[in-house]
N, C-alpha and C. Protein backbone atom coordinates (compact mmCIF):
# COMPACT_ATOMS: atom_id res chain seq x y z
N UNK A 1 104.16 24.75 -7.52
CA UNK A 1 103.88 24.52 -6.16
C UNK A 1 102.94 25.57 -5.58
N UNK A 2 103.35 26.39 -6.43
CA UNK A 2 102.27 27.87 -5.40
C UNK A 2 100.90 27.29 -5.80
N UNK A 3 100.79 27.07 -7.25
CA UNK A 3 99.22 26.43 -8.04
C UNK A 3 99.00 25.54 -6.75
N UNK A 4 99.93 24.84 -6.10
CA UNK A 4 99.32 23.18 -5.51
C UNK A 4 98.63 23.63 -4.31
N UNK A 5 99.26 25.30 -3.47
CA UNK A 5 99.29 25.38 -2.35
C UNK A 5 97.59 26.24 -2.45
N UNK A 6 97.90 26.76 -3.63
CA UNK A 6 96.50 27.88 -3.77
C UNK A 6 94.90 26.64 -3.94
N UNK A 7 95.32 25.90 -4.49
CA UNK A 7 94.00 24.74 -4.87
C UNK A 7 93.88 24.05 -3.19
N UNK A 8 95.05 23.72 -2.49
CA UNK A 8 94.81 23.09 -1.47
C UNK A 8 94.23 23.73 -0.21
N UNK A 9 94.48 25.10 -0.49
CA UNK A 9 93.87 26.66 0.81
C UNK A 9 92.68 26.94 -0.12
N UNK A 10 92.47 26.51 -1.54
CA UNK A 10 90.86 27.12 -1.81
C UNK A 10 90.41 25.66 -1.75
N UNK A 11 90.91 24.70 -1.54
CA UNK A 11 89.84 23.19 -1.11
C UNK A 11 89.48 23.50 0.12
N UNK A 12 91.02 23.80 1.02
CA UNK A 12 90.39 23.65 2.32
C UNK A 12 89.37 25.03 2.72
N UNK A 13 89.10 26.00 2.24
CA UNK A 13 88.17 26.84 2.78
C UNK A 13 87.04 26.53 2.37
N UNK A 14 86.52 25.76 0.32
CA UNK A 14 85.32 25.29 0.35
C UNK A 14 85.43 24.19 1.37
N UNK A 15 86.28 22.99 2.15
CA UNK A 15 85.57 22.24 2.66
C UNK A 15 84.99 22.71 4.28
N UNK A 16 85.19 24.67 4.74
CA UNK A 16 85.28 24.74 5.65
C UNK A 16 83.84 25.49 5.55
N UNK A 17 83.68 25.95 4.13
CA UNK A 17 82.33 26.93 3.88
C UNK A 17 80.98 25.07 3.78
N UNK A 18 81.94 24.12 3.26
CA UNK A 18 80.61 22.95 2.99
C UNK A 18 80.57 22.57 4.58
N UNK A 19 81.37 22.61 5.52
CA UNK A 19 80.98 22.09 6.83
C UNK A 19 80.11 23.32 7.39
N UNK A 20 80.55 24.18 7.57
CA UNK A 20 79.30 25.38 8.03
C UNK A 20 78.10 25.30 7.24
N UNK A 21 78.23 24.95 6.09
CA UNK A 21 76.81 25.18 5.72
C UNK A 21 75.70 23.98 6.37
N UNK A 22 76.63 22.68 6.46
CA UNK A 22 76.31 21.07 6.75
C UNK A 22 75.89 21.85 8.48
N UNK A 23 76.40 22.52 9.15
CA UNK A 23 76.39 22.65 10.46
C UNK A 23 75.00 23.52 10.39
N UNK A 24 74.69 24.83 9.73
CA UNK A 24 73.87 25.84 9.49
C UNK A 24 72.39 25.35 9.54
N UNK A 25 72.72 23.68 7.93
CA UNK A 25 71.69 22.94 7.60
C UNK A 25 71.01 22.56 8.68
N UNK A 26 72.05 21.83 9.43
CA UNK A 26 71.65 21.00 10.72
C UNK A 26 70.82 21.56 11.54
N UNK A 27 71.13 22.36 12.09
CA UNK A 27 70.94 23.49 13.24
C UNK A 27 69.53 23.69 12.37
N UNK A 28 69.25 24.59 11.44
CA UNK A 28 67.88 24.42 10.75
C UNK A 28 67.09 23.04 11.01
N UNK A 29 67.52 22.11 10.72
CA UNK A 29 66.79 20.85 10.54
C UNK A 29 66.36 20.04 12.25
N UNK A 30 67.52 20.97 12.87
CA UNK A 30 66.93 20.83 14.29
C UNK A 30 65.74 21.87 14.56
N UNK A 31 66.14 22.98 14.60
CA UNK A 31 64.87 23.81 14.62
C UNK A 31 63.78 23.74 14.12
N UNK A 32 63.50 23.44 13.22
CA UNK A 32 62.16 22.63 12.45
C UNK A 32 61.87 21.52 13.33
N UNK A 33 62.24 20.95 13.40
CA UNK A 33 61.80 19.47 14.45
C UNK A 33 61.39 20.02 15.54
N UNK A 34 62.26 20.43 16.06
CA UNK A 34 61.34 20.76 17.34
C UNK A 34 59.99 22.04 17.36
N UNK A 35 60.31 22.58 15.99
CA UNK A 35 58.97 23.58 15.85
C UNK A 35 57.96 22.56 16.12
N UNK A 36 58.16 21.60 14.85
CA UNK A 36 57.20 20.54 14.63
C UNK A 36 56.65 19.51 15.54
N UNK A 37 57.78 19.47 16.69
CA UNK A 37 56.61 18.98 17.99
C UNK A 37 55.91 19.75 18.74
N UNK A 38 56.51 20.98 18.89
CA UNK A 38 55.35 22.11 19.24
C UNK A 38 54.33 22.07 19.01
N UNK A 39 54.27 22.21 17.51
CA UNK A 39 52.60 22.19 16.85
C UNK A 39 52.20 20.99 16.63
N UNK A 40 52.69 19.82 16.63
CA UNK A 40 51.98 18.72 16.80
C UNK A 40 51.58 18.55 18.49
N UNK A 41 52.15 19.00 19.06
CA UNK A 41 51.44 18.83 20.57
C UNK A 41 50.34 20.04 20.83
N UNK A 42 50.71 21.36 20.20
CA UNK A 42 49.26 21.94 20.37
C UNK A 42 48.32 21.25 19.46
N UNK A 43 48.42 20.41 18.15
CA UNK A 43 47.32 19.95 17.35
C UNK A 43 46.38 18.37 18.51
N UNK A 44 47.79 18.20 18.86
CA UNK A 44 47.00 16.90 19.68
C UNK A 44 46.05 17.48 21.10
N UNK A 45 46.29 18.70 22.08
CA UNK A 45 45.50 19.72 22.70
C UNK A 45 44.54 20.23 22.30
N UNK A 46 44.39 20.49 20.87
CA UNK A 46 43.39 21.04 20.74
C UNK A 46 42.43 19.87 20.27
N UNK A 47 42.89 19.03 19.76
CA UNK A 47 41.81 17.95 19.23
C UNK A 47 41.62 16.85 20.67
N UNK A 48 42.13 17.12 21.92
CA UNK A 48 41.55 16.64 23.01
C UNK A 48 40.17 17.08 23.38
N UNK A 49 40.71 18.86 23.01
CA UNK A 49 39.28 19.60 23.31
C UNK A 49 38.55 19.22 22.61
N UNK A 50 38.47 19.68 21.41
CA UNK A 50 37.20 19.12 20.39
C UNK A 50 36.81 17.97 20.64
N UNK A 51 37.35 17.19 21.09
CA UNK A 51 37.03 15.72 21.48
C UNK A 51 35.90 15.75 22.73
N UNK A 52 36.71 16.32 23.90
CA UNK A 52 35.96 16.35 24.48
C UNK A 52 34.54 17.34 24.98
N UNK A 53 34.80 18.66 23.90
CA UNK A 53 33.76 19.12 23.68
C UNK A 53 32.55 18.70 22.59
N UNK A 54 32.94 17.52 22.29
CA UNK A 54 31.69 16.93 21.49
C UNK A 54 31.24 15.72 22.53
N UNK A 55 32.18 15.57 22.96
CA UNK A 55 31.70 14.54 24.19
C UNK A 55 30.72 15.05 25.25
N UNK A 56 30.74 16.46 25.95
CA UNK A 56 30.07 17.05 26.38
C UNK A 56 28.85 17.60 25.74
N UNK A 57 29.13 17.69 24.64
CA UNK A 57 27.67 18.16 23.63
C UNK A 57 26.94 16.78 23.42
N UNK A 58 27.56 15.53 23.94
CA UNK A 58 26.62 14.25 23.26
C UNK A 58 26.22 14.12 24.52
N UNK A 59 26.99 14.39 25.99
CA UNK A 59 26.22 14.16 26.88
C UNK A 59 25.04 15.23 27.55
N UNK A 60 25.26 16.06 26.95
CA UNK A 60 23.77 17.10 27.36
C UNK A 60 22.98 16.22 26.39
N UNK A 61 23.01 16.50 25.24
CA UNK A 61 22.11 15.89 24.24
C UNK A 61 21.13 14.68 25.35
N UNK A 62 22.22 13.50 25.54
CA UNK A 62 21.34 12.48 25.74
C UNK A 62 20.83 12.66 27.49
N UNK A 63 21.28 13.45 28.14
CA UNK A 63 20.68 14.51 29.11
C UNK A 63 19.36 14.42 28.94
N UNK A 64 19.39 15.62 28.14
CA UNK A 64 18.12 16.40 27.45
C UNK A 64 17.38 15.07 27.32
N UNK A 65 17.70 13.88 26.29
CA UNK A 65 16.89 12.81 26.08
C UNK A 65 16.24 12.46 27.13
N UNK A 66 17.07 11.68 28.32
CA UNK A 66 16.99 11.25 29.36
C UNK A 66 15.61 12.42 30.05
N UNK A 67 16.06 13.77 30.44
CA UNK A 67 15.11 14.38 30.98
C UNK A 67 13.40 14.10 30.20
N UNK A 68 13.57 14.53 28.80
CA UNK A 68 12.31 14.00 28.26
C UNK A 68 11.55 12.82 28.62
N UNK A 69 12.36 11.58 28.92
CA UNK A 69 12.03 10.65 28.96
C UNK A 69 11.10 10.52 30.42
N UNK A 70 11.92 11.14 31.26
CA UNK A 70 11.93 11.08 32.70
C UNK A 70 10.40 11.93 32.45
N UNK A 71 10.50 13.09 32.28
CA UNK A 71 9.06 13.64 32.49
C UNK A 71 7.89 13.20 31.91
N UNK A 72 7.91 12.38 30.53
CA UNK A 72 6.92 11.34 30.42
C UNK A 72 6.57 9.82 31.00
N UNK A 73 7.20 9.80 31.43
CA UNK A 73 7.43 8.91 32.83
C UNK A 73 6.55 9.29 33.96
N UNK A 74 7.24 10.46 34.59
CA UNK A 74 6.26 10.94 35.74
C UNK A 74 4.96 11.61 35.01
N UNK A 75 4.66 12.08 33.62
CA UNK A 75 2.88 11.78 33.38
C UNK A 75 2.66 10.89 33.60
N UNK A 76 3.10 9.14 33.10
CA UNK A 76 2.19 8.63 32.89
C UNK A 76 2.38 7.58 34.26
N UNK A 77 3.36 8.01 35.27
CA UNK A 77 3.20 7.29 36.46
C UNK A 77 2.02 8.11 37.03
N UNK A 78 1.51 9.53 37.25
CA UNK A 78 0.71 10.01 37.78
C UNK A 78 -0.69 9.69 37.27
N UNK A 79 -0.82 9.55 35.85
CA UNK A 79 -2.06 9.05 35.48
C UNK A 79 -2.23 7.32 36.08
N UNK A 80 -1.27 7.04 36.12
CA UNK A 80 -1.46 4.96 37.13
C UNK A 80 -1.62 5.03 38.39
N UNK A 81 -0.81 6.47 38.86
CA UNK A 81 -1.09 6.87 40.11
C UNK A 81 -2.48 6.86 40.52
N UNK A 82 -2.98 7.84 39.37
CA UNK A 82 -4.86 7.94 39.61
C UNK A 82 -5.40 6.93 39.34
N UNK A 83 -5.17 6.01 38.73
CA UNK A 83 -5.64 4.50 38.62
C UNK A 83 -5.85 3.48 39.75
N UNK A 84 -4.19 3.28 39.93
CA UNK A 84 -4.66 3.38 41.31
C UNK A 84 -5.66 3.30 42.57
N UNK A 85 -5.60 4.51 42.49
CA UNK A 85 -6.30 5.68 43.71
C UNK A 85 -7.92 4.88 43.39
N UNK A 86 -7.95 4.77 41.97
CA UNK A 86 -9.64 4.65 41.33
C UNK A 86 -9.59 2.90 42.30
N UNK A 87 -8.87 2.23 41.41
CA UNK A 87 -9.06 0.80 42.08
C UNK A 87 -8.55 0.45 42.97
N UNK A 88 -8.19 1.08 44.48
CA UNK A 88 -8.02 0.90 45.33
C UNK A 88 -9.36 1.08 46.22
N UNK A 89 -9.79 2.26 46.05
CA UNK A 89 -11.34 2.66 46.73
C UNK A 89 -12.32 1.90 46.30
N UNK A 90 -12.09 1.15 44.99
CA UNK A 90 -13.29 0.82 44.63
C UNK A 90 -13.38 -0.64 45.36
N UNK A 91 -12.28 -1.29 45.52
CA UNK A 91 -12.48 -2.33 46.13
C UNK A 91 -12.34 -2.67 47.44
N UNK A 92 -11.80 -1.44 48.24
CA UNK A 92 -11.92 -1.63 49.42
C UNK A 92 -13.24 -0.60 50.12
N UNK A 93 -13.47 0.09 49.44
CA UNK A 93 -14.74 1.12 50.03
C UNK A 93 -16.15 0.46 49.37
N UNK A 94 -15.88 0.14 47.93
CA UNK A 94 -17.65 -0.09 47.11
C UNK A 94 -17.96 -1.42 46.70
N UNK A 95 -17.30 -2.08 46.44
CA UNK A 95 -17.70 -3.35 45.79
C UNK A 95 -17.58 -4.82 47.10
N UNK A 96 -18.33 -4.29 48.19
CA UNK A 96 -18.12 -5.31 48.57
C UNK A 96 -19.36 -6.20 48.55
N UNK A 97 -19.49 -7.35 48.97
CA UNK A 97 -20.64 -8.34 48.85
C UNK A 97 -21.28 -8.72 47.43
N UNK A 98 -20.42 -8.02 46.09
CA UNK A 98 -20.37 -8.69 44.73
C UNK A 98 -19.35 -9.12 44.25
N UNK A 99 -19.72 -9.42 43.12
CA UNK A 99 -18.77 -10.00 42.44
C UNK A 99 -18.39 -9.40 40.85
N UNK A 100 -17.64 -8.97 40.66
CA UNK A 100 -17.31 -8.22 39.67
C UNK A 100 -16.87 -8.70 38.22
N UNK A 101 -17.61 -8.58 37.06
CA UNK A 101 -16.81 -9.16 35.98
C UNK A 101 -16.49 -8.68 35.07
N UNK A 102 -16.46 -7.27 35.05
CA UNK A 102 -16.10 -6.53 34.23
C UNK A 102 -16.00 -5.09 34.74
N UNK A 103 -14.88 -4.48 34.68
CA UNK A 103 -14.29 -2.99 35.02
C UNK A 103 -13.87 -2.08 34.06
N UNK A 104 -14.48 -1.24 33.35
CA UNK A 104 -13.70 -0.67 32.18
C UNK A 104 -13.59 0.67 33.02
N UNK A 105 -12.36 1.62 32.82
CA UNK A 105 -11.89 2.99 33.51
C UNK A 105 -11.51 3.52 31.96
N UNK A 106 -11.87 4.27 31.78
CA UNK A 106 -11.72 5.29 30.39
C UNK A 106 -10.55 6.19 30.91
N UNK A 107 -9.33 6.38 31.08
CA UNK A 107 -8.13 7.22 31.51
C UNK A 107 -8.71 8.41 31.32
N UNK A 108 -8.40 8.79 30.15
CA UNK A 108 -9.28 10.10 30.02
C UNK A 108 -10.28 10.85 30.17
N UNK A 109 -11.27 10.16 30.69
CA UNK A 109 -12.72 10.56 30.86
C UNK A 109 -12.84 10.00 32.42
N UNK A 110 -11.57 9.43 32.84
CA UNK A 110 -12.24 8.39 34.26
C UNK A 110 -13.61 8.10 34.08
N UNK A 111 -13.99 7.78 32.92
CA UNK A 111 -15.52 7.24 33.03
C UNK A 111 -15.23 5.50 33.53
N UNK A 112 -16.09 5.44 34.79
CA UNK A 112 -16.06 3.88 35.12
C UNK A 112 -17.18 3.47 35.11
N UNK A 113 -17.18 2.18 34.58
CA UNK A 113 -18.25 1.09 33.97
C UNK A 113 -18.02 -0.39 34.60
N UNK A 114 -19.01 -0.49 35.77
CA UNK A 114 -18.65 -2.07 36.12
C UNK A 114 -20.00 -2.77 35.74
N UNK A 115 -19.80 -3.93 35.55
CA UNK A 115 -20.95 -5.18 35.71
C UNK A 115 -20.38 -6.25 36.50
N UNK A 116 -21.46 -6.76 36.46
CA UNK A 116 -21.06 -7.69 37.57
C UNK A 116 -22.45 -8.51 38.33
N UNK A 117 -21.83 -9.26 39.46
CA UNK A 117 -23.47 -10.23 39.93
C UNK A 117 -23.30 -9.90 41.39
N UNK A 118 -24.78 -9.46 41.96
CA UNK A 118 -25.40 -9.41 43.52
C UNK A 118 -25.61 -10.79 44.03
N UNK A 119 -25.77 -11.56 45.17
CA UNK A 119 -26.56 -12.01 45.52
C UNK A 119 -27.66 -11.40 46.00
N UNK A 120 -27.90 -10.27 46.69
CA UNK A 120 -29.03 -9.45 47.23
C UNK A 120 -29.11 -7.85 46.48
N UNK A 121 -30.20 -7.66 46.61
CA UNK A 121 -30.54 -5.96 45.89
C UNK A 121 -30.00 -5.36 47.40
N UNK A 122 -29.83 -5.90 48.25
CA UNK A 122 -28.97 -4.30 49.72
C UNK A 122 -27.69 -4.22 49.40
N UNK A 123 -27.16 -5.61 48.58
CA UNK A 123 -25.69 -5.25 48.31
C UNK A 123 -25.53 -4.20 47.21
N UNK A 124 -26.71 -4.07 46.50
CA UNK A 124 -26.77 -2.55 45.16
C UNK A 124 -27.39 -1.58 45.96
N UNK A 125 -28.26 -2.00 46.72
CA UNK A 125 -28.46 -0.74 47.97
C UNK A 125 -27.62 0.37 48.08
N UNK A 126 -26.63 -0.69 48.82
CA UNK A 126 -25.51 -0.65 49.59
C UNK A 126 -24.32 1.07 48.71
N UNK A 127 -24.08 0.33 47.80
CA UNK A 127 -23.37 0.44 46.52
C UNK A 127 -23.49 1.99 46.01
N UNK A 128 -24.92 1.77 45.96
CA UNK A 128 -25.85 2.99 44.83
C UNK A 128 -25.41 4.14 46.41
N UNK A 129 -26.19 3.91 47.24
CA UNK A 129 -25.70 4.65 48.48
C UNK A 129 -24.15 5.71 48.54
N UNK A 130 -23.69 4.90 48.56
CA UNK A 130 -21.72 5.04 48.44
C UNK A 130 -21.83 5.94 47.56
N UNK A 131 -22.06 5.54 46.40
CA UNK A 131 -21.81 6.17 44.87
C UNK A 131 -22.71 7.72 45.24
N UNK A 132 -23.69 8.16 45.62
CA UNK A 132 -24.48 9.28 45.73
C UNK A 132 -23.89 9.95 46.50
N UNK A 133 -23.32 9.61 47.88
CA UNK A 133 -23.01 10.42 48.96
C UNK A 133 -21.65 11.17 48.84
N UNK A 134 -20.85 9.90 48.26
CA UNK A 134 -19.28 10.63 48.39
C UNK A 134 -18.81 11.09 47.04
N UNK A 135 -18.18 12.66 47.27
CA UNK A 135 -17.83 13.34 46.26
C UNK A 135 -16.86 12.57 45.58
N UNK A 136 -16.07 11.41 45.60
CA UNK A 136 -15.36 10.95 44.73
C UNK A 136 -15.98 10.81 43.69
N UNK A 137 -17.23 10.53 43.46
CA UNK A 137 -18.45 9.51 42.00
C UNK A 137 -19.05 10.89 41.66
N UNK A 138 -19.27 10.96 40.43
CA UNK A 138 -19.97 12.02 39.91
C UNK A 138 -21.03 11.06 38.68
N UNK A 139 -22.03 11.77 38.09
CA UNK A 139 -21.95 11.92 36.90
C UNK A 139 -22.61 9.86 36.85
N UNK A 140 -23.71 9.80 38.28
CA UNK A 140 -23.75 7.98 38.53
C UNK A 140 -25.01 7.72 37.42
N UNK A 141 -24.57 6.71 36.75
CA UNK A 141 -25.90 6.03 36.01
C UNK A 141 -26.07 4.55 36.42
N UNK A 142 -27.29 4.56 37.39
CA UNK A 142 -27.22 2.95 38.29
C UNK A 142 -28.50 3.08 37.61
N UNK A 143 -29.04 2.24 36.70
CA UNK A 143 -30.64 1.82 35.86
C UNK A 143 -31.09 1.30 36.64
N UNK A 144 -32.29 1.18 36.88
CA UNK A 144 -33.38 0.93 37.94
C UNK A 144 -33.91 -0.43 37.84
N UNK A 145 -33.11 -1.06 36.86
CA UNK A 145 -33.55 -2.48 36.59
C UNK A 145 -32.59 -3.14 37.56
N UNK A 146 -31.50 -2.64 37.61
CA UNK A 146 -30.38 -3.40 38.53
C UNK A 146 -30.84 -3.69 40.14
N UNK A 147 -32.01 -2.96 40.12
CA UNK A 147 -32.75 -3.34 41.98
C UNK A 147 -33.98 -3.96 41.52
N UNK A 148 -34.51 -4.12 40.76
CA UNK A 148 -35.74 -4.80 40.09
C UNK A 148 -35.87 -6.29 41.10
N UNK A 149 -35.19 -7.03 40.86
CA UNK A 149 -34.97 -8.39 41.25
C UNK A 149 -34.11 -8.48 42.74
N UNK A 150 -34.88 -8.77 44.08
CA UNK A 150 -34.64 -9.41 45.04
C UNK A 150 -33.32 -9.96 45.28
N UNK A 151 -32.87 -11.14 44.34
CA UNK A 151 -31.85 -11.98 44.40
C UNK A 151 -31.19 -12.41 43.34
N UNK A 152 -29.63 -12.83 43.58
CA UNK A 152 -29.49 -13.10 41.92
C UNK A 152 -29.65 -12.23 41.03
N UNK A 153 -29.04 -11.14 41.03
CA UNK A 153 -29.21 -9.87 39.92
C UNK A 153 -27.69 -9.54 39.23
N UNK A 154 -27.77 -9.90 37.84
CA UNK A 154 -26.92 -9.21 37.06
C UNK A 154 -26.72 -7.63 36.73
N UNK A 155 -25.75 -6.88 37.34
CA UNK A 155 -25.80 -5.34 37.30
C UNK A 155 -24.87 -4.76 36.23
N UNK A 156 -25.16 -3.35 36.25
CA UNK A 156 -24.47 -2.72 35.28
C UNK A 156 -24.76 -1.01 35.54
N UNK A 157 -23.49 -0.34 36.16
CA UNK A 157 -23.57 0.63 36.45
C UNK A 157 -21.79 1.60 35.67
N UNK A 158 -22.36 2.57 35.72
CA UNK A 158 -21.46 3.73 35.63
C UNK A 158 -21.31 5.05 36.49
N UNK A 159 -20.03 5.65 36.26
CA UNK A 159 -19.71 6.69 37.51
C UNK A 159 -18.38 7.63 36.38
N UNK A 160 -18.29 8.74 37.33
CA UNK A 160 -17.36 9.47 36.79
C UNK A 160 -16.32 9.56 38.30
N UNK A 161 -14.83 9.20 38.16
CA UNK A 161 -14.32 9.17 39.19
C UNK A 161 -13.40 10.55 39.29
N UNK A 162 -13.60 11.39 40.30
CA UNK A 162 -12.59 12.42 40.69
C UNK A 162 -11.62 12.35 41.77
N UNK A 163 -11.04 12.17 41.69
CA UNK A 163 -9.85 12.20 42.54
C UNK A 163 -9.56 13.21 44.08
């Protein structure tokens, strides 16, 4: 009986050392878990950032694009601008009383080249006049054949336009 009592006080203390340890385990296996949402919630924080610091790096980027874009834009609205400016004067200040059939403007050179038909040499008079006096025209090549003929004259002149 003593054997029965000694096996049954050393069962019951291993089953009291296997529940503490089962309790010890636990308690560990809790602590880990919740480590592990810790650092899964700083991993998900920090990959917000990175997220959204690449998001911010794609939107300067296309910024930057955008600005490029924008300032070749306003060149080449300012060069239409001067276009413009060219064929606005020309048809309300020089070409009046002809008829025009051809306009070439060289962008780069503003070299302008019209032809075109008079009924009268005062309307190339007229014209050649304009073109000499006002500093807009530089640089005028009006051929002397273009006043030759009275009436009915096919012309052909050039100018350099300054703005």
């Amino acid at each position: 009986m003593v054997y029965y009592q000694d096996i049954i006080s050393s069962g019951f203390i291993l089953l009291l050392m296997i529940l503490f340890l089962i309790v010890f385990l636990a308690g560990f296996l809790i602590f880990l878990h919740l480590r592990y949402q810790v650092i899964e919630k700083r991993i998900t924080v920090e990959q917000s950032k990175v997220i959204q610091t690449q998001t911010v790096k794609e939107m300067e980027r296309r910024l930057g694009d955008l600005n490029e874009k924008l300032q070749e834009l306003g060149q080449i609205q300012a060069k239409r601008s001067n276009l413009y400016s060219i064929l606005d004067n020309l048809s309300s200040n020089l070409l009046l009383g002809v008829r025009v059939y051809t306009m070439e403007i060289n962008r780069s050179s503003e070299l302008v080249t019209i032809s075109g038909f008079s009924p009268r040499r005062e309307n190339l008079l007229v014209i050649k006049k304009i073109l000499e006096t006002d500093s807009h025209y530089k640089n005028l090549d009006f051929p002397l054949s273009n006043l030759a003929n009275p009436q009915n004259i096919n012309f052909r002149f050039s100018f350099t336009y300054v703005p």
